[in-house]
Protein backbone atom coordinates (compact mmCIF):
# COMPACT_ATOMS: atom_id res chain seq x y z
CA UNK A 1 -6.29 -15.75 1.99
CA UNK A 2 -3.62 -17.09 -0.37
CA UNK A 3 -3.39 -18.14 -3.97
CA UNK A 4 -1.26 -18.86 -6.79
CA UNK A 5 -1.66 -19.48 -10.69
CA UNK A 6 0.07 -21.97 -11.46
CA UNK A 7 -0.46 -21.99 -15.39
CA UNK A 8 -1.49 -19.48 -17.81
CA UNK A 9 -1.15 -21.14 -21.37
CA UNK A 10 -2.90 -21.17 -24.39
CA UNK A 11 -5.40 -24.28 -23.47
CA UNK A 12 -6.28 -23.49 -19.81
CA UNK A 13 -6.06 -21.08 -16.71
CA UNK A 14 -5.07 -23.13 -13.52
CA UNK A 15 -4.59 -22.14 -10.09
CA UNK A 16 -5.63 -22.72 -6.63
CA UNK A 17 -7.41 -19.98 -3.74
CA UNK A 18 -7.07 -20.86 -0.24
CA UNK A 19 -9.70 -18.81 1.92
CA UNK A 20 -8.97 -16.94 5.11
CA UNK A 21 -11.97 -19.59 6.88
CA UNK A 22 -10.68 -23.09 6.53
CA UNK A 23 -14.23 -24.46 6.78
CA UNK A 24 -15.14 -22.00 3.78
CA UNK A 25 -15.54 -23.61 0.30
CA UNK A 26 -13.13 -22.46 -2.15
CA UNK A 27 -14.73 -19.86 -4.61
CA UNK A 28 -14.47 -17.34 -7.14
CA UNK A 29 -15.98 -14.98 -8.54
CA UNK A 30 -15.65 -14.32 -12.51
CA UNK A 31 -16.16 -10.76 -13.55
CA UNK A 32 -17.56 -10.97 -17.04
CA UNK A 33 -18.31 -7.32 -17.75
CA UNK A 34 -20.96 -4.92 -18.12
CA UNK A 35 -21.76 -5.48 -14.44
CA UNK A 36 -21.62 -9.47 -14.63
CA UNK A 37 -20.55 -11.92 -12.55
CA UNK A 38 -20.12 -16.11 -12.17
CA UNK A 39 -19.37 -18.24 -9.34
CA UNK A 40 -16.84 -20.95 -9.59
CA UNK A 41 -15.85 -23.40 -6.67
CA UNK A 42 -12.54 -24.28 -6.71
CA UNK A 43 -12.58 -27.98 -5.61
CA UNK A 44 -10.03 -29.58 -7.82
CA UNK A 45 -7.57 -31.43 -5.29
CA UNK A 46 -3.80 -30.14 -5.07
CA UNK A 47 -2.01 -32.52 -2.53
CA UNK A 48 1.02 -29.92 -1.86
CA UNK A 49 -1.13 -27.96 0.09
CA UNK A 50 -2.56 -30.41 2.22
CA UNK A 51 1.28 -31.54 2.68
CA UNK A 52 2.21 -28.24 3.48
CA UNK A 53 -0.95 -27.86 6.36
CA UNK A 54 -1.91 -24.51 4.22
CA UNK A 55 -5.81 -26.21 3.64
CA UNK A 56 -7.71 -29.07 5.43
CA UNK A 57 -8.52 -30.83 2.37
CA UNK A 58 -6.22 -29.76 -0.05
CA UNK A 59 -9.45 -29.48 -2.32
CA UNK A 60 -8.57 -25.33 -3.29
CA UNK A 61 -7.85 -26.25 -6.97
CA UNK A 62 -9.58 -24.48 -10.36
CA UNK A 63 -8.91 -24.62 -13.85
CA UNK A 64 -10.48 -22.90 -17.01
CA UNK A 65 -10.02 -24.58 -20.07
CA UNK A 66 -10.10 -23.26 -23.78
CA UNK A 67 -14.05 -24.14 -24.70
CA UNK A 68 -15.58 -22.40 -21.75
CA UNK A 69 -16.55 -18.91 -22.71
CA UNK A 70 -14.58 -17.22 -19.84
CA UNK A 71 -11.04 -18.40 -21.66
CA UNK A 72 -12.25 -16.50 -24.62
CA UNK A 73 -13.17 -13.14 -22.60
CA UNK A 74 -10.30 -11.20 -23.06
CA UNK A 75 -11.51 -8.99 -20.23
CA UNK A 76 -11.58 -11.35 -17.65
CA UNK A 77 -10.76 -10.66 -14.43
CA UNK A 78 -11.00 -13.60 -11.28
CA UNK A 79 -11.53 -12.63 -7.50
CA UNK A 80 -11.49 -14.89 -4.30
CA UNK A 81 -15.25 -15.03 -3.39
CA UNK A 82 -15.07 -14.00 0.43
CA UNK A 83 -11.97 -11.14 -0.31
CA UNK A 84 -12.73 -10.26 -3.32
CA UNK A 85 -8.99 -9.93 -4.10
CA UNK A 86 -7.70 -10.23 -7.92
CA UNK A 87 -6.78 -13.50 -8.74
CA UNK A 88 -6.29 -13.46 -12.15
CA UNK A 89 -6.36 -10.71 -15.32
CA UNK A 90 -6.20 -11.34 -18.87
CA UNK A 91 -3.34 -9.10 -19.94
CA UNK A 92 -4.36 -5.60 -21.42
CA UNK A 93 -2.80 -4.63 -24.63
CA UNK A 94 1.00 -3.59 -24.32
CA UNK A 95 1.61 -4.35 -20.27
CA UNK A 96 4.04 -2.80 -19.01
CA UNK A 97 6.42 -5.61 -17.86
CA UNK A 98 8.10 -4.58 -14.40
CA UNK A 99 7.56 -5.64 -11.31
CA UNK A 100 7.32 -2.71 -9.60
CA UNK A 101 7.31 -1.89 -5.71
CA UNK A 102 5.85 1.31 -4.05
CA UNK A 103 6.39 2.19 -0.81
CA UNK A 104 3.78 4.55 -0.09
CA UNK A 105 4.52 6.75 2.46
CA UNK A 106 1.46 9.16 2.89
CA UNK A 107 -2.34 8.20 4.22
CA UNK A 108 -3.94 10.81 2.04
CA UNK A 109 -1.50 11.56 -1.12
CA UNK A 110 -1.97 15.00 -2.92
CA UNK A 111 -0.81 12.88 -6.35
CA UNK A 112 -2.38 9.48 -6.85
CA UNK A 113 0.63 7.71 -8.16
CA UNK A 114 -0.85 4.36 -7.60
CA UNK A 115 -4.05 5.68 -9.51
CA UNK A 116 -1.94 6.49 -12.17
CA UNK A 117 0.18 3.38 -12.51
CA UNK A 118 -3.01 1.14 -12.35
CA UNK A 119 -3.72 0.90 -15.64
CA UNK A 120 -0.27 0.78 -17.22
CA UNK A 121 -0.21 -2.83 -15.41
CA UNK A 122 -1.60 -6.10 -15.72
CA UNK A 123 -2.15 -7.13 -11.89
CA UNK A 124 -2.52 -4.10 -9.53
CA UNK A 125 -3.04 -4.32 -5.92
CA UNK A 126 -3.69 -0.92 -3.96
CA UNK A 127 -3.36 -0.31 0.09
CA UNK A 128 -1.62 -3.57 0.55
CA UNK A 129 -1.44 -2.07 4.71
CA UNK A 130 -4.83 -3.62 4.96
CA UNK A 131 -4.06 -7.06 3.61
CA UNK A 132 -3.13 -10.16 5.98
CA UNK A 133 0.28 -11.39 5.90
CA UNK A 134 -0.89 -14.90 4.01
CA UNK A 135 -2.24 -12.98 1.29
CA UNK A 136 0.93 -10.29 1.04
CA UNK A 137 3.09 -13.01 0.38
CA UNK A 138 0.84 -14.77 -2.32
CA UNK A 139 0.51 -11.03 -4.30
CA UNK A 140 4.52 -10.28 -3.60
CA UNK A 141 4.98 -14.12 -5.06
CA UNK A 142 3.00 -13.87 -8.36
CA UNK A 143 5.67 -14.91 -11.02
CA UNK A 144 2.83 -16.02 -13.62
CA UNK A 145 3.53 -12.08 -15.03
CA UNK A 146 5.80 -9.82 -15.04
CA UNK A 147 3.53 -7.12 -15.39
CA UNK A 148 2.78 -6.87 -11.63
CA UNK A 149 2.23 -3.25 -9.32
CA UNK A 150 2.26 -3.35 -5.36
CA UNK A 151 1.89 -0.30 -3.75
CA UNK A 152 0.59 0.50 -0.01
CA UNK A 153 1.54 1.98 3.58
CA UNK A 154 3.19 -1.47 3.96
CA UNK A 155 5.73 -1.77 7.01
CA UNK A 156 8.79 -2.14 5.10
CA UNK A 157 9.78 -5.10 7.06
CA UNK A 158 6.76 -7.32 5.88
CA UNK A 159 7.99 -6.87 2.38
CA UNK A 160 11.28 -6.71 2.33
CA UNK A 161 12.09 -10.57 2.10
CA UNK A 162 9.90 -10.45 -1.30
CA UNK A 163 10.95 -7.16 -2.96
CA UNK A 164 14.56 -7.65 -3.56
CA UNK A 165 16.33 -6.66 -6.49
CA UNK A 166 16.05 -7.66 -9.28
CA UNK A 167 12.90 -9.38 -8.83
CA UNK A 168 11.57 -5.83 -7.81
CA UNK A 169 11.91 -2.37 -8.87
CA UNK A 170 11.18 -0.74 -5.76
CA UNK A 171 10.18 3.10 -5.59
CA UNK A 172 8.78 5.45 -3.35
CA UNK A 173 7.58 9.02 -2.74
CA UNK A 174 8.75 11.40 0.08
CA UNK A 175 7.13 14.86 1.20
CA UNK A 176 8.39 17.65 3.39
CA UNK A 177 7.95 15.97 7.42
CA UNK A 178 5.00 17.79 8.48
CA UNK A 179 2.90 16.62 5.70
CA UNK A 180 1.93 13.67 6.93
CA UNK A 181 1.55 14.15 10.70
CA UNK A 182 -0.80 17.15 9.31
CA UNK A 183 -2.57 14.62 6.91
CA UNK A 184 -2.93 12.34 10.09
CA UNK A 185 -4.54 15.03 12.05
CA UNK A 186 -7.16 16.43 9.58
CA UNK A 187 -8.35 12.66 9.33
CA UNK A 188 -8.82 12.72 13.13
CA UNK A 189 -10.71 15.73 12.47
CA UNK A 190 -13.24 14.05 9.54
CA UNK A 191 -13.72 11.08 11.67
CA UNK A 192 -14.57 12.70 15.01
CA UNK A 193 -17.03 15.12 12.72
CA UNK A 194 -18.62 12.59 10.61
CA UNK A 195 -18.85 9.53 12.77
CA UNK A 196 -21.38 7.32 11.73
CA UNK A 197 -21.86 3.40 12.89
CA UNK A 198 -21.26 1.80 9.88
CA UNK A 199 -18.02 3.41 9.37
CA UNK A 200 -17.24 2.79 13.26
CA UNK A 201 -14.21 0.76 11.91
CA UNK A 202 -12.67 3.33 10.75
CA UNK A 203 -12.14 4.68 14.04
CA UNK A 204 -10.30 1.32 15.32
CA UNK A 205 -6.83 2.07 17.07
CA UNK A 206 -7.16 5.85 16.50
CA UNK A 207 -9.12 6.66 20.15
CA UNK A 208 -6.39 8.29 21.26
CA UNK A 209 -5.87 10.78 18.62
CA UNK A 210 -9.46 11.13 18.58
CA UNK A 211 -9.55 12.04 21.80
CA UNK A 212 -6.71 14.51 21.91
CA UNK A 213 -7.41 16.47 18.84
CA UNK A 214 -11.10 16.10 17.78
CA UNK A 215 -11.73 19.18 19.32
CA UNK A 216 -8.69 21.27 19.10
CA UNK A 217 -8.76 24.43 17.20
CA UNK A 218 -6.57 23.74 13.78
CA UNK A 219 -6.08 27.54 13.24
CA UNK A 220 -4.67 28.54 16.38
CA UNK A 221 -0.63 28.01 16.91
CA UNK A 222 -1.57 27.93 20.55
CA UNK A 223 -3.76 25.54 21.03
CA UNK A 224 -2.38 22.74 18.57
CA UNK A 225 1.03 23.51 20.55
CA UNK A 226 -0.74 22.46 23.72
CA UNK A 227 -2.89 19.95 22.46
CA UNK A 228 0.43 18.12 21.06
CA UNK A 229 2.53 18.63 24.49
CA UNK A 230 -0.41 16.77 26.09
CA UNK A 231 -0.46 13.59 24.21
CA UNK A 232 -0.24 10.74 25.67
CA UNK A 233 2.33 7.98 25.14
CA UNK A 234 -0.18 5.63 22.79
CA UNK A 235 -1.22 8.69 20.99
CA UNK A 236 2.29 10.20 20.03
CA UNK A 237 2.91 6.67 18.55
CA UNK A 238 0.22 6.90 16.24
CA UNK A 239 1.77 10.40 14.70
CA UNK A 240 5.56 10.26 15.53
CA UNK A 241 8.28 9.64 12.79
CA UNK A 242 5.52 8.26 10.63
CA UNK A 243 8.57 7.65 7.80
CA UNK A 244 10.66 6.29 9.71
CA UNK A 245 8.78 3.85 11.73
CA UNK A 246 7.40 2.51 7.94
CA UNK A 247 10.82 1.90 6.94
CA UNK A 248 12.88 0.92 9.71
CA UNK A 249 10.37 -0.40 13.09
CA UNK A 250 10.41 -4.16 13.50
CA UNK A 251 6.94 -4.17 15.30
CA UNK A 252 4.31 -2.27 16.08
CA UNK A 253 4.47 0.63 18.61
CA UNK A 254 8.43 0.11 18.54
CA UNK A 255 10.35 2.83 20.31
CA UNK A 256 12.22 4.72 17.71
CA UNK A 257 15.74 6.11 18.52
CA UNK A 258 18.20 7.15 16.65
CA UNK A 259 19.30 3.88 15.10
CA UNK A 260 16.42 3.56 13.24
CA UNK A 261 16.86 6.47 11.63
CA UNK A 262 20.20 4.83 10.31
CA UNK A 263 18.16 2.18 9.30
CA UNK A 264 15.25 3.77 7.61
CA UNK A 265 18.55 5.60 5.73
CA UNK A 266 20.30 2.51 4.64
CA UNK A 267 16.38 1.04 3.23
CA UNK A 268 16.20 3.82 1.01
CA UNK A 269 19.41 3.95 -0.38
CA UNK A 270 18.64 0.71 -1.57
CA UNK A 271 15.49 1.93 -3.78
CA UNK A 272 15.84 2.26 -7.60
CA UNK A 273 14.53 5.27 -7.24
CA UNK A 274 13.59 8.12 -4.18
CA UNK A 275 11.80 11.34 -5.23
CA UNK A 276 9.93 14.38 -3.22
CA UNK A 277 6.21 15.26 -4.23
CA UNK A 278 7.85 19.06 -4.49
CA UNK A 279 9.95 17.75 -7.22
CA UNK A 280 7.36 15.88 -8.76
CA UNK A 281 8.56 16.18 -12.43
CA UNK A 282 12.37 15.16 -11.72
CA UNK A 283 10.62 11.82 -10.33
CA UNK A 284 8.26 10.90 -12.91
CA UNK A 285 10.63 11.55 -15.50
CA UNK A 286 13.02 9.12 -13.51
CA UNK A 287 10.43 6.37 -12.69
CA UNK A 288 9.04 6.49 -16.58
CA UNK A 289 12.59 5.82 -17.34
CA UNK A 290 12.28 2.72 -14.99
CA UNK A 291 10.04 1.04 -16.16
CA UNK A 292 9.54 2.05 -20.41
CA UNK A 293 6.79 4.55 -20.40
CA UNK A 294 7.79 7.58 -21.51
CA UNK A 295 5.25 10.54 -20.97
CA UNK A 296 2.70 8.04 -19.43
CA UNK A 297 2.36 10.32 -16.04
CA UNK A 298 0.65 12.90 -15.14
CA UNK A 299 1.72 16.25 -13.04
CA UNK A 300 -0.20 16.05 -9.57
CA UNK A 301 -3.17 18.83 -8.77
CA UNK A 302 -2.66 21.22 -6.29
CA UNK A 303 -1.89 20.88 -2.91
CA UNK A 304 -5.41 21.41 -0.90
CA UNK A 305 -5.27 24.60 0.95
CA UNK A 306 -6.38 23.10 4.32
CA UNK A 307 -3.08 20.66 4.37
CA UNK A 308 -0.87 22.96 3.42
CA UNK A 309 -1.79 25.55 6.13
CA UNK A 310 -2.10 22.81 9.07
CA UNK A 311 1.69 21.30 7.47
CA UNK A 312 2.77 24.97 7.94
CA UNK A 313 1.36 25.37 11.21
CA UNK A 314 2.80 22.17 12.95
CA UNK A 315 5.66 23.74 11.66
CA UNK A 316 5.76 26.92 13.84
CA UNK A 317 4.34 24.34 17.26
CA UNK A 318 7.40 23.38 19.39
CA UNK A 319 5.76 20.44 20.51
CA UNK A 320 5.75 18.81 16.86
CA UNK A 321 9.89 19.38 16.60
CA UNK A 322 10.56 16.25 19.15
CA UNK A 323 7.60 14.31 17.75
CA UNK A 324 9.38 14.54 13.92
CA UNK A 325 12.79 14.43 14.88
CA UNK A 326 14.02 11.30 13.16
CA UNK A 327 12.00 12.08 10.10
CA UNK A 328 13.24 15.48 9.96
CA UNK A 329 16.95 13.95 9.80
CA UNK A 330 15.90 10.77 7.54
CA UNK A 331 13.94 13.11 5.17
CA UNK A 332 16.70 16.54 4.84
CA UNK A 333 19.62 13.58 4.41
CA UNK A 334 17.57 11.68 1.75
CA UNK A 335 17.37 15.24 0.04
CA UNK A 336 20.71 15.86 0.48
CA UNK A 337 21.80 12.99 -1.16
CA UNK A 338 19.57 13.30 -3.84
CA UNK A 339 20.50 16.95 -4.74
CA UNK A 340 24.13 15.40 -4.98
């Protein structure tokens, strides 16, 4: 799916959707509040896209004009019908006006930061890892605002041509190197206990993992030592270097070496700002300084016990040292240059 707004005035609201079917009709879906909802196609021609091959017909167009009771909803919000991705917001009182990057770099975060930005922004978009390349580039391109948030487990090479400075403020979050391979592993764990078919997608690309630690015992040092030694090639991909292959791998199931490691190093030097969840307070303090909005966050909850024991576990396994090695390095240099 892609889209753009192309005009955002005081008479009328004009863009254009393009949907992931070509044979689709162009659609979206008004959310009016209090649970409603109206349909508009989006059939208004705009040759530049037939020119450019990105629709058949070039007939993706829309445009909301002052009269129509949806210009006058100051709540309005505009999705893609078959996506349902946000199109368009009416700007909330007092938006915050950054565009701000964040390079999530944890499945299951103990501190929402994402939750908590959300509402500080005008358009938000959440676990941007699960959206197709067409569509990354139309959210990373929105220059209608400046009031924009983009946050996921992104690949930092899919967003890097978009997110430079100073277009972007680009942040992210760092944890100790265990926590996310442990994170990784307990989710194994829910997914192997709580299968059920209509969450069968959930298991895609993680058989391996599934299969090699569904049933391990996550108390004993022993057994999670063996279990790990065991993996198979495919499976230690899915929970080696997990930091380092999101900044610094070029494509999927890359071989890291050491080089990457450079490379992952070099990425986050260029952030605005770097912070560890452990030092949670030093980093909100520095990203409410980023971007104007002073005392706006929140201190995280605590750590659930479950992750913390498993983190300190893989710890103590001598099979998890080789699997974190470049993380290990990436993560105690990033902290080292931090603490200087």
């Amino acid at each position: 799916m892609q889209f753009a707004i192309e005009e955002d005035g005081p008479e009328r609201i004009r863009g254009w959707v393009v949907p992931d079917r070509p044979s689709a009709l162009p659609a979206l879906v008004a959310d009016i509040g209090r649970g409603g909802t109206r349909r508009l196609v989006a059939t208004d021609p705009r040759p530049a896209l037939l020119r450019d091959r990105r629709h058949p017909s070039g007939r993706c167009g829309f445009e909301i004009r002052r009269g129509d009771p949806l210009f006058d909803d100051d709540r309005l919000m505009l999705f893609e019908a078959g996506s349902h991705m946000l199109v368009y917001r009416r700007a909330p009182a007092n938006p915050i006006e950054v565009r701000l990057y964040f390079q999530q770099t944890q499945s299951s975060p103990v501190y929402d930061l994402e939750r908590e930005l959300r509402p500080l922004f005008r358009m938000t978009y959440g676990a941007c890892e699960t959206v197709a390349e067409e569509a990354l580039r139309s959210i990373l391109g929105l220059d209608f605002t400046p009031s924009l948030l983009v946050s996921g487990l992104v690949p930092f090479r899919r967003a890097e041509p978009f997110v430079a400075a100073p277009r972007f403020r680009r942040v992210t979050l760092l944890s100790e190197p265990y926590r996310e391979p442990a994170s990784r592993i307990l989710r194994i764990r829910a997914l192997a206990e709580h299968a059920t078919p209509g969450a069968a997608w959930r298991r895609l690309g993680q058989g391996p993992l599934i299969d090699a630690l569904a049933r391990v015992d996550l108390g004993s040092r022993r057994a999670l030592d063996r279990a790990l030694a065991r993996l198979t090639d495919e499976a230690r991909l899915l929970l080696a270097d997990p930091v380092t292959r999101l900044l610094a791998a070029r494509i999927p199931g890359e071989i890291l070496d050491e080089r990457h490691a450079q490379i992952a190093l070099e990425r986050l030097a260029g952030f605005d700002l770097v912070g560890f969840d452990d030092d949670l307070s030093t980093f909100l303090s520095g990203l409410e300084g980023l971007i104007g909005a002073p005392g706006a966050l929140r201190q995280r909850p605590r750590d659930p016990p479950e992750l913390v024991e498993l983190s300190a576990l893989l710890a103590t396994c001598p099979a998890a040292e080789p699997l974190l090695r470049l993380d290990t390095r990436v993560l105690s240099l990033a902290r080292e240059a931090l603490g200087r």
